[in-house]
N, C-alpha and C. Protein backbone atom coordinates (compact mmCIF):
# COMPACT_ATOMS: atom_id res chain seq x y z
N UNK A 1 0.85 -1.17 0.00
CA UNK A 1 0.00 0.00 0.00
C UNK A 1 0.89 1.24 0.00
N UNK A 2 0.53 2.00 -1.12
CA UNK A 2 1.83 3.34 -1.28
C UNK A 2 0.62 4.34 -1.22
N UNK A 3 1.50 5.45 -0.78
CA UNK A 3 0.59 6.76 -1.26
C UNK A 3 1.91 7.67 -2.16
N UNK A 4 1.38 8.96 -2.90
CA UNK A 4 1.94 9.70 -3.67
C UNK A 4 1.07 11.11 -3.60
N UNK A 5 2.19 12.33 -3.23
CA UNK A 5 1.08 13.64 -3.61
C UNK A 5 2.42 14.58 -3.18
N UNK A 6 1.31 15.82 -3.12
CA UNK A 6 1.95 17.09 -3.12
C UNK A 6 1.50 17.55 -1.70
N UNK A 7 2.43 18.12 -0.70
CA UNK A 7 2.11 18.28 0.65
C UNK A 7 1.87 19.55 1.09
N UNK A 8 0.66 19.85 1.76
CA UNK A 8 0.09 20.70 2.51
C UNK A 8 0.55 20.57 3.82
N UNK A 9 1.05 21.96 4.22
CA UNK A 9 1.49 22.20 5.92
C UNK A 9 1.09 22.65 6.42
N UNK A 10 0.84 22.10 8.02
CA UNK A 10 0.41 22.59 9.16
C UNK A 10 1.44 22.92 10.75
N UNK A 11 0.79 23.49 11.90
CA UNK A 11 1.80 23.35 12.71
C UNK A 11 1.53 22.56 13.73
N UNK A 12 1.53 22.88 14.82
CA UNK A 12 0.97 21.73 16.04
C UNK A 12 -0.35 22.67 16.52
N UNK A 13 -1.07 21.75 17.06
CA UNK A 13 -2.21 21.33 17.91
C UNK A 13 -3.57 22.03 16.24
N UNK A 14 -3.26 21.19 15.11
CA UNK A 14 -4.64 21.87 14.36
C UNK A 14 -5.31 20.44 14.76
N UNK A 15 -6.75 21.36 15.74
CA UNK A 15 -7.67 20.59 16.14
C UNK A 15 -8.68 20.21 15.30
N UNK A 16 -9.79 19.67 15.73
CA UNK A 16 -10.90 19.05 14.50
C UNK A 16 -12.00 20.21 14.47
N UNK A 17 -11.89 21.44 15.35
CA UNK A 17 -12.55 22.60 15.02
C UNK A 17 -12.16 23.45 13.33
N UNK A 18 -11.02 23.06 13.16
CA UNK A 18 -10.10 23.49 11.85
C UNK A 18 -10.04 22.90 10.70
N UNK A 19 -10.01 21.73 11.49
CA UNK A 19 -9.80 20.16 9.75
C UNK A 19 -12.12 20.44 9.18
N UNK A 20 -12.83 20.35 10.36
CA UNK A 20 -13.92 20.46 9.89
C UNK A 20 -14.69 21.32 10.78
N UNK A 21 -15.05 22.53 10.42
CA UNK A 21 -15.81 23.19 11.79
C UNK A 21 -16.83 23.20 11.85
N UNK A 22 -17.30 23.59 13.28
CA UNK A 22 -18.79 23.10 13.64
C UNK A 22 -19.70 23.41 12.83
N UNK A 23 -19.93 24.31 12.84
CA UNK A 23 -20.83 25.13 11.78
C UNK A 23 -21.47 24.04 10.80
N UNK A 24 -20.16 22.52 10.00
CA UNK A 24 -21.35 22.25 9.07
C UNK A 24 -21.06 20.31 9.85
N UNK A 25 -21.24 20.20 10.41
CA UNK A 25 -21.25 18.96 11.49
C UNK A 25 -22.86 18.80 11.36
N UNK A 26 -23.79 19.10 10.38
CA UNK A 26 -25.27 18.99 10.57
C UNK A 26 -25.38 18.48 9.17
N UNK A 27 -24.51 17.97 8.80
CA UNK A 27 -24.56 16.79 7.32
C UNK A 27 -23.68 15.65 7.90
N UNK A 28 -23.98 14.58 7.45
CA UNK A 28 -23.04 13.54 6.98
C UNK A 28 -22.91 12.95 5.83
N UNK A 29 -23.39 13.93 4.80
CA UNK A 29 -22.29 13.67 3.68
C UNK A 29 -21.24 14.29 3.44
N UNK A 30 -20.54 13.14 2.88
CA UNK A 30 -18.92 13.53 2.86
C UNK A 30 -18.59 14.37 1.82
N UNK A 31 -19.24 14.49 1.05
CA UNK A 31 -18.28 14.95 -0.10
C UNK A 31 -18.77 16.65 0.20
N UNK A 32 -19.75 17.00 1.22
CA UNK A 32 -20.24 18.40 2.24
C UNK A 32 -19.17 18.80 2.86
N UNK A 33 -18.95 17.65 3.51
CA UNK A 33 -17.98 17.87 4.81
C UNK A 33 -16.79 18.40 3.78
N UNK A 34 -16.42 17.40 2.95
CA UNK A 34 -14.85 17.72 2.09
C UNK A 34 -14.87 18.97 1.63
N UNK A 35 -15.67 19.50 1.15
CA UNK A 35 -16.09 20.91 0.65
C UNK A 35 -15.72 22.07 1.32
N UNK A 36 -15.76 21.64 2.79
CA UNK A 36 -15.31 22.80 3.99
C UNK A 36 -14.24 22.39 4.84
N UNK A 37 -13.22 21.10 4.18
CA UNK A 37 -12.03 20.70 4.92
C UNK A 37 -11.06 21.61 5.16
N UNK A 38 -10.44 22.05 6.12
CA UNK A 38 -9.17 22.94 6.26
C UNK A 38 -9.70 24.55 6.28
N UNK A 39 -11.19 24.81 6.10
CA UNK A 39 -10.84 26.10 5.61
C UNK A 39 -10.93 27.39 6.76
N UNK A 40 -10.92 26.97 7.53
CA UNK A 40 -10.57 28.05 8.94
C UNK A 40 -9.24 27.81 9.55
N UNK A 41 -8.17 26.84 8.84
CA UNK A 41 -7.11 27.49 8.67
C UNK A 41 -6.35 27.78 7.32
N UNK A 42 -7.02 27.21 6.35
CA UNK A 42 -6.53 27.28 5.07
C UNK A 42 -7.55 27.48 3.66
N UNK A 43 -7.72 28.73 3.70
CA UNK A 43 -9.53 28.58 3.04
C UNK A 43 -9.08 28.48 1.42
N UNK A 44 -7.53 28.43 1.23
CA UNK A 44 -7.72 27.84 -0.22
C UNK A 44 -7.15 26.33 -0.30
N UNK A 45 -7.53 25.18 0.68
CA UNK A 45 -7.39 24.05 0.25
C UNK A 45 -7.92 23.76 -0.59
N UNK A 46 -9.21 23.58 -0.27
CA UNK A 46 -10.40 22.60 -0.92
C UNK A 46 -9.79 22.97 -2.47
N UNK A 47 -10.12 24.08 -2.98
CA UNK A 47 -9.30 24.48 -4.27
C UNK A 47 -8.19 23.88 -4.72
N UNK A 48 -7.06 23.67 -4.03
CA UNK A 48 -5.87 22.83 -4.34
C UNK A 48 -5.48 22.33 -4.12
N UNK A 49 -6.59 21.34 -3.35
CA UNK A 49 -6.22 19.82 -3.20
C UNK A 49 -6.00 19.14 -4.03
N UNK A 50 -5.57 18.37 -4.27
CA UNK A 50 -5.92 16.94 -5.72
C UNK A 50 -5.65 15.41 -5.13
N UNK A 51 -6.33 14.69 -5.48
CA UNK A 51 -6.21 13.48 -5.21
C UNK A 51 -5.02 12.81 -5.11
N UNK A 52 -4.62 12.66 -4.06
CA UNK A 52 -3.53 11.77 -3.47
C UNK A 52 -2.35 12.87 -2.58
N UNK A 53 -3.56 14.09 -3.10
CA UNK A 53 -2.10 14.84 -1.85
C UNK A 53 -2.01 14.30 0.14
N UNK A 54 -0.92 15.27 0.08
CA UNK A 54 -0.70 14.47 1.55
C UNK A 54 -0.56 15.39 2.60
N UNK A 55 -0.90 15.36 3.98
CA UNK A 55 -0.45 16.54 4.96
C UNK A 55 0.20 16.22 5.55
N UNK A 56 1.23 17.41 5.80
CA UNK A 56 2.29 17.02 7.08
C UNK A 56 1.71 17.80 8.02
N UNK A 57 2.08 17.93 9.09
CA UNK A 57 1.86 18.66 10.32
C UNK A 57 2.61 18.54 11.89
N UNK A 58 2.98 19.25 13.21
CA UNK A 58 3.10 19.29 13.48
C UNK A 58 2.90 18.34 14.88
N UNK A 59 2.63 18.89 16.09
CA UNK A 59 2.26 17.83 17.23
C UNK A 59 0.71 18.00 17.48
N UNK A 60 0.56 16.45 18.10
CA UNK A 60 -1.23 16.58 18.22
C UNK A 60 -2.19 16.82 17.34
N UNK A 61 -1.74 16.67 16.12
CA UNK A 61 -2.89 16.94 14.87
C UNK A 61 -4.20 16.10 15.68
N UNK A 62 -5.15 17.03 15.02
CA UNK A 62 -6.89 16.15 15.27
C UNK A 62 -7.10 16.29 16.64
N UNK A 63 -6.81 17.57 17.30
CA UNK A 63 -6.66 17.59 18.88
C UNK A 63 -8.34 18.06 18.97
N UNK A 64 -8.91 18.10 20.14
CA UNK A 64 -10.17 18.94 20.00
C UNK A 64 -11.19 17.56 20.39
N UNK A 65 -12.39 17.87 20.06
CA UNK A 65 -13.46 17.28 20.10
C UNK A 65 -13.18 16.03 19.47
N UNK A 66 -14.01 14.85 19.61
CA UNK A 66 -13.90 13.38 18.66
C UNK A 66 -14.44 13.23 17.59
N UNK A 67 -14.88 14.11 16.98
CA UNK A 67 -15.72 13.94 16.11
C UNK A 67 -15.50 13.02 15.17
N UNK A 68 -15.74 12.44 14.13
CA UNK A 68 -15.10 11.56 13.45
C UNK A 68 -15.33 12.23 11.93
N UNK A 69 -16.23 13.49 11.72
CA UNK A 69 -16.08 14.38 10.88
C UNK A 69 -14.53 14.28 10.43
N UNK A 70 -13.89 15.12 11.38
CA UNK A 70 -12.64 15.42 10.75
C UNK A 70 -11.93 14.68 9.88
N UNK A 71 -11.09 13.13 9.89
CA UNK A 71 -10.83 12.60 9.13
C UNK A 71 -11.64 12.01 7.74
N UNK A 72 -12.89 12.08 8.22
CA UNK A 72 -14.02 11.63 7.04
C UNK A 72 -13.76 12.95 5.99
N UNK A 73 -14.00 14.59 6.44
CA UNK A 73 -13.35 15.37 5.22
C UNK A 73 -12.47 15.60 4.95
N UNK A 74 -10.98 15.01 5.45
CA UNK A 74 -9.67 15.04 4.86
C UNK A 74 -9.90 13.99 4.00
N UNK A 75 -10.26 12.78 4.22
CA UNK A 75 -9.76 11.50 3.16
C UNK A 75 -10.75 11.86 2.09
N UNK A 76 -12.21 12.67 1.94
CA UNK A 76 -13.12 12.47 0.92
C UNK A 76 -12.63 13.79 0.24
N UNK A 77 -11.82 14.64 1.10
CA UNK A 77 -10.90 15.84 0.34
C UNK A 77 -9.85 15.45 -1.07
N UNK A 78 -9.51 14.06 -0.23
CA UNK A 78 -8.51 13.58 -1.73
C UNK A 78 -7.13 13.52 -0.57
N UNK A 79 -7.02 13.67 0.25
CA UNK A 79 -5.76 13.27 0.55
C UNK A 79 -5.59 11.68 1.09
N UNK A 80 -4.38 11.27 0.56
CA UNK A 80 -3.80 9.77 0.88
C UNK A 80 -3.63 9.65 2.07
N UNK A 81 -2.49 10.78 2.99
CA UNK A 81 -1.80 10.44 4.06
C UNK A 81 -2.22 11.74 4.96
N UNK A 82 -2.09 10.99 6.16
CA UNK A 82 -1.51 12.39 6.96
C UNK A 82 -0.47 12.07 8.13
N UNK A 83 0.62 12.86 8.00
CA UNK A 83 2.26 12.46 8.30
C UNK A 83 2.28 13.32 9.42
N UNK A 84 2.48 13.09 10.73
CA UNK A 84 2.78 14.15 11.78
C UNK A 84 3.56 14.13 13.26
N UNK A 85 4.52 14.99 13.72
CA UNK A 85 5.21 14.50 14.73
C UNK A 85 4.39 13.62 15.62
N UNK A 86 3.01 13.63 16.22
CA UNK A 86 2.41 13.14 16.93
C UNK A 86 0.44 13.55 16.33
N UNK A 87 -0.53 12.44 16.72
CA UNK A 87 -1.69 12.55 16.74
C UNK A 87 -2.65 12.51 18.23
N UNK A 88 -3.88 13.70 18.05
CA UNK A 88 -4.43 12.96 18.98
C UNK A 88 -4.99 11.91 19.20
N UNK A 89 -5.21 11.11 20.34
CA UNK A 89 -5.46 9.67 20.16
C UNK A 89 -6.92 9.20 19.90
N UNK A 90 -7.83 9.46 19.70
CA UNK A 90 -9.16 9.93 19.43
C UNK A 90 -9.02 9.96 17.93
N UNK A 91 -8.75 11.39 17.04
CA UNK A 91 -8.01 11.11 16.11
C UNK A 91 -7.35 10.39 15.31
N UNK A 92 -6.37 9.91 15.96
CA UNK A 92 -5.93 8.28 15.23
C UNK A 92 -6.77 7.32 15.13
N UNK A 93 -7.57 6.98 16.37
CA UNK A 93 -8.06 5.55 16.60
C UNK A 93 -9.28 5.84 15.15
N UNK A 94 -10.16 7.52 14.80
CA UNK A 94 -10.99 7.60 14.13
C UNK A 94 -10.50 7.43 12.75
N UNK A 95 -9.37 7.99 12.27
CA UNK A 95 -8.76 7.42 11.65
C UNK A 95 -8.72 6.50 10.78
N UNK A 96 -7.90 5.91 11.06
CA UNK A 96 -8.14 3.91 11.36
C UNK A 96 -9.45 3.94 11.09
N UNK A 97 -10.42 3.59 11.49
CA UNK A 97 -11.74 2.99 11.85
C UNK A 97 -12.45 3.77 10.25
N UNK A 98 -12.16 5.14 9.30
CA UNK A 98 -12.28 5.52 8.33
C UNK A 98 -11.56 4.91 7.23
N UNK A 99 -10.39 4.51 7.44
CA UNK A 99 -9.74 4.11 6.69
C UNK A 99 -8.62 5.04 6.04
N UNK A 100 -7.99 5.89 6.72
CA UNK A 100 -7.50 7.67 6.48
C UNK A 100 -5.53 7.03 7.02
N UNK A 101 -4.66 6.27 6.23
CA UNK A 101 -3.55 6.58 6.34
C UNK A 101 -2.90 7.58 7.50
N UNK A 102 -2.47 7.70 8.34
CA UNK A 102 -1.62 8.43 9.03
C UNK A 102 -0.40 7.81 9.87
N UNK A 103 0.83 8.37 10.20
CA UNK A 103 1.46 8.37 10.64
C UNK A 103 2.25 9.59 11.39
N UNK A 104 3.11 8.53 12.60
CA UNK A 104 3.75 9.64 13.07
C UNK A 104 5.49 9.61 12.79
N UNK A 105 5.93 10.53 12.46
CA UNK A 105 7.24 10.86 12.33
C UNK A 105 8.02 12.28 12.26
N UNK A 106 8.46 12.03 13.39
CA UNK A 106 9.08 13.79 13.97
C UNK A 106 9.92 14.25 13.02
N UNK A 107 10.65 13.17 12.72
CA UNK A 107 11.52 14.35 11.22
C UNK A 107 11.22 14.61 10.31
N UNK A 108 10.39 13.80 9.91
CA UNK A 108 9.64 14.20 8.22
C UNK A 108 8.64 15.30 8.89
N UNK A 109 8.10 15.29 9.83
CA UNK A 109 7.05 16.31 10.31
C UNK A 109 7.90 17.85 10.59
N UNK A 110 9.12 17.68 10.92
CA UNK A 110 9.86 18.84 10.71
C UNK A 110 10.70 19.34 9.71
N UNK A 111 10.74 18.31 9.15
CA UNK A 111 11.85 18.93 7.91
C UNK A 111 10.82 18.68 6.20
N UNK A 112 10.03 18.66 5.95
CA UNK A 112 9.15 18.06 4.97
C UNK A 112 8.14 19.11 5.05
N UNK A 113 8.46 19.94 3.63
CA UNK A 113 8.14 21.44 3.19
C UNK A 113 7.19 21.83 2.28
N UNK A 114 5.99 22.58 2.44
CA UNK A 114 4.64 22.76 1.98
C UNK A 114 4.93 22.96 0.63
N UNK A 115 4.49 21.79 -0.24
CA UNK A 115 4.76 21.90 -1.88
C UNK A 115 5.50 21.21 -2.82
N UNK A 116 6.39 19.83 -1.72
CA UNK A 116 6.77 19.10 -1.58
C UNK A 116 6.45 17.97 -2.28
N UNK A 117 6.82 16.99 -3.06
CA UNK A 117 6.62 15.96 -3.77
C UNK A 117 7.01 14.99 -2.63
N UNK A 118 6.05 14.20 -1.93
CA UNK A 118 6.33 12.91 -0.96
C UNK A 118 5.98 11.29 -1.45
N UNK A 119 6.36 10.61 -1.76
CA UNK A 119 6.01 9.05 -1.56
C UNK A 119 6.14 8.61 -0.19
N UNK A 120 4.78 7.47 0.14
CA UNK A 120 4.99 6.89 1.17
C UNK A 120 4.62 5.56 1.18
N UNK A 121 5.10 4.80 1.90
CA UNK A 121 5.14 2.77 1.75
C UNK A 121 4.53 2.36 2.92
N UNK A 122 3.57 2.23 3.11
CA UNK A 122 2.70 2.44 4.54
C UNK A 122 3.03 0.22 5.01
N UNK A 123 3.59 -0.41 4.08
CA UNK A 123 4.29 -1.42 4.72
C UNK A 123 5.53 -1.58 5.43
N UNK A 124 6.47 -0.68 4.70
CA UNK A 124 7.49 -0.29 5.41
C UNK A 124 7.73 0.76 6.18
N UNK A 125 7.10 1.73 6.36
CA UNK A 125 7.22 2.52 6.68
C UNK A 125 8.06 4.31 6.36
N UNK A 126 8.69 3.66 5.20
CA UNK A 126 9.36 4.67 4.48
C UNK A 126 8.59 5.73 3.80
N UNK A 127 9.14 6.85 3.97
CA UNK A 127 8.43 8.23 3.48
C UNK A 127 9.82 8.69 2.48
N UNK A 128 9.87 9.34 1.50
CA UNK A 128 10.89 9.70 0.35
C UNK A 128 10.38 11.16 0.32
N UNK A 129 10.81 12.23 0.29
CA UNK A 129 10.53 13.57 0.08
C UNK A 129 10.94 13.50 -1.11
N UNK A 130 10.42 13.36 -2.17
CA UNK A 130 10.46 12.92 -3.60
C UNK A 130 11.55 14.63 -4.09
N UNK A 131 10.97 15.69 -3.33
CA UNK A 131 11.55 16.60 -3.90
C UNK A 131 13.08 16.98 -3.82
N UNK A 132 13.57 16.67 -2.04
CA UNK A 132 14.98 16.56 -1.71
C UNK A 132 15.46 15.51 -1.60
N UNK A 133 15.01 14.49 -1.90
CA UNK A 133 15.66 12.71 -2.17
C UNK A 133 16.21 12.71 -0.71
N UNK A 134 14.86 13.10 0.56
CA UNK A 134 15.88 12.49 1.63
C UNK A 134 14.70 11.59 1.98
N UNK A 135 14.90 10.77 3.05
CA UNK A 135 14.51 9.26 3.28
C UNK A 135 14.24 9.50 5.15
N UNK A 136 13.05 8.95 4.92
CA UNK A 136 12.58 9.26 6.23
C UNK A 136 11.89 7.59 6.90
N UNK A 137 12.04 7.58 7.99
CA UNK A 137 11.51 5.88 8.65
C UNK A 137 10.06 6.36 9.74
N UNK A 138 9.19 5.91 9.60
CA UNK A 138 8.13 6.25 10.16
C UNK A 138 7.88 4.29 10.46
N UNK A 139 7.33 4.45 12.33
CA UNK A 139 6.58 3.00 11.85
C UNK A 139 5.38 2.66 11.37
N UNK A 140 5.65 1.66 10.71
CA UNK A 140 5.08 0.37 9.80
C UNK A 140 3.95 0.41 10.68
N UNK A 141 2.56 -0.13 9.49
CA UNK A 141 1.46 -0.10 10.11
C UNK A 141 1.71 -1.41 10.31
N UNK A 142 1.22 -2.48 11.48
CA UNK A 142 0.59 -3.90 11.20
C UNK A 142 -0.14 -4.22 10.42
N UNK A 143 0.02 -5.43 10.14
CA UNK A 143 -0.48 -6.40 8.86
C UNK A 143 -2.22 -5.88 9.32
N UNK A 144 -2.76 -6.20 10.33
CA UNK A 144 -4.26 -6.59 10.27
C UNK A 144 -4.75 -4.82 10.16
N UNK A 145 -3.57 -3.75 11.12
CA UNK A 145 -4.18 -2.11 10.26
C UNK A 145 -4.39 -1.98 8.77
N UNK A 146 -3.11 -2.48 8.11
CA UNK A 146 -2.77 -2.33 6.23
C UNK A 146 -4.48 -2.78 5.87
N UNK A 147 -5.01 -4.25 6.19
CA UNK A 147 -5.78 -4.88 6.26
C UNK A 147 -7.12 -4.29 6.12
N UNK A 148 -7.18 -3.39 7.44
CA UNK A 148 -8.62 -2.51 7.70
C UNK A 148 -8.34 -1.08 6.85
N UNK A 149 -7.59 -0.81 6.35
CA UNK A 149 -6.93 0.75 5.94
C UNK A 149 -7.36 0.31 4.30
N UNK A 150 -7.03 -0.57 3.74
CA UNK A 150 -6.82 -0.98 2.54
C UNK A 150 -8.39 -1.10 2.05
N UNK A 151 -9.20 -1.79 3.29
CA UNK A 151 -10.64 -2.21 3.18
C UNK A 151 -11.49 -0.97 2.79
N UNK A 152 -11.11 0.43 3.58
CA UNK A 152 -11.49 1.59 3.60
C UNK A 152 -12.17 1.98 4.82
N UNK A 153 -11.85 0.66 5.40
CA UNK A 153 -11.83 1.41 7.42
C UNK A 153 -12.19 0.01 7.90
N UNK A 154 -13.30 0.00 8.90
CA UNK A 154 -13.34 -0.91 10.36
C UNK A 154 -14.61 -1.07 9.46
N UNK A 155 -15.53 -0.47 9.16
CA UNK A 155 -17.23 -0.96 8.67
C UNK A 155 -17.13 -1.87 7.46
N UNK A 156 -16.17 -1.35 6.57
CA UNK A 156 -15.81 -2.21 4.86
C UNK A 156 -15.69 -3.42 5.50
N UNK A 157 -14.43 -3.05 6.14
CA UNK A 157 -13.78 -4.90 6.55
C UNK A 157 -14.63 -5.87 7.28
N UNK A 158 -15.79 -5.24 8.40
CA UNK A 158 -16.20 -6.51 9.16
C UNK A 158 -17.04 -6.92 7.80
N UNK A 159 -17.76 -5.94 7.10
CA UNK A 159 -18.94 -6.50 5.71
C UNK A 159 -17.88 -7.36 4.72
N UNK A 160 -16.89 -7.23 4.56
CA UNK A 160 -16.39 -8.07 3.65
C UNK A 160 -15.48 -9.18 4.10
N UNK A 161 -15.55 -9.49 5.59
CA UNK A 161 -14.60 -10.33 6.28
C UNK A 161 -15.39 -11.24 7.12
N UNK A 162 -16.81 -10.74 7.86
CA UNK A 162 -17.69 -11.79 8.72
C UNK A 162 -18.83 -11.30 8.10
């Protein structure tokens, strides 16, 4: 399982008031939610996103409320990954359970620059800053995460597994 894109930056603590704000938490459709991803801190994402881009960010990404909004309009935004010194744990676990790629890795989260050409190998764990050919080690998801991630979360997999 690889991802490939062009990287959007953030710093530490962008909470899930930011990735999706309250205001439109009164839909659950996604492709609503994706429509208003990022834009109270970045109101020209949605515009230049493209499919398979990737975010880096800082510490505690997805801090805030649990909503499970937030990762549902990053991944239906078009992004593959999201790469960051640290997540909140709420966040991650929702994540996962969407089927939304993330990892944590403090150096690629600090040195890995908004505009950036990234590949990432979500078996190995390797991240490539495609643009400065430097090489970054993030850990490896487990076999049975790749598993539920690949499925397109925790709901795909139990329907196509029990």
């Amino acid at each position: 399982m690889k991802a490939e894109g062009r990287v959007f930056r953030y710093g530490d603590n962008v909470d899930t008031d930011v990735i999706i704000p309250a205001r439109y938490l009164n839909t659950s459709d996604k492709k609503e939610l994706a429509s208003h991803c990022m834009e109270d801190i970045d109101s020209g994402f949605v515009k230049a996103v493209q499919q398979g881009d990737i975010i880096v960010a800082g510490k505690n990404f997805g801090c805030g409320s649990s909503r499970e909004h937030a990762p549902i309009a990053i991944k239906e935004a078009g992004v593959s990954c999201v790469i960051a010194t640290t997540f909140a744990r709420i966040f991650f676990r929702n994540s996962i359970n969407i089927g939304l790629p993330i990892l944590e890795c403090p150096q690629a989260s600090e040195e890995i620059k908004a505009g950036d050409k990234v590949s990432v190998d979500f078996s190995s764990g390797e991240i490539i800053d495609e643009t400065t050919g430097k090489t970054y080690q993030a850990e490896p998801f487990p076999p049975f995460m790749q598993r539920l991630i690949e499925a397109g979360g925790l709901i795909p997999y139990i329907k196509e597994n029990y």
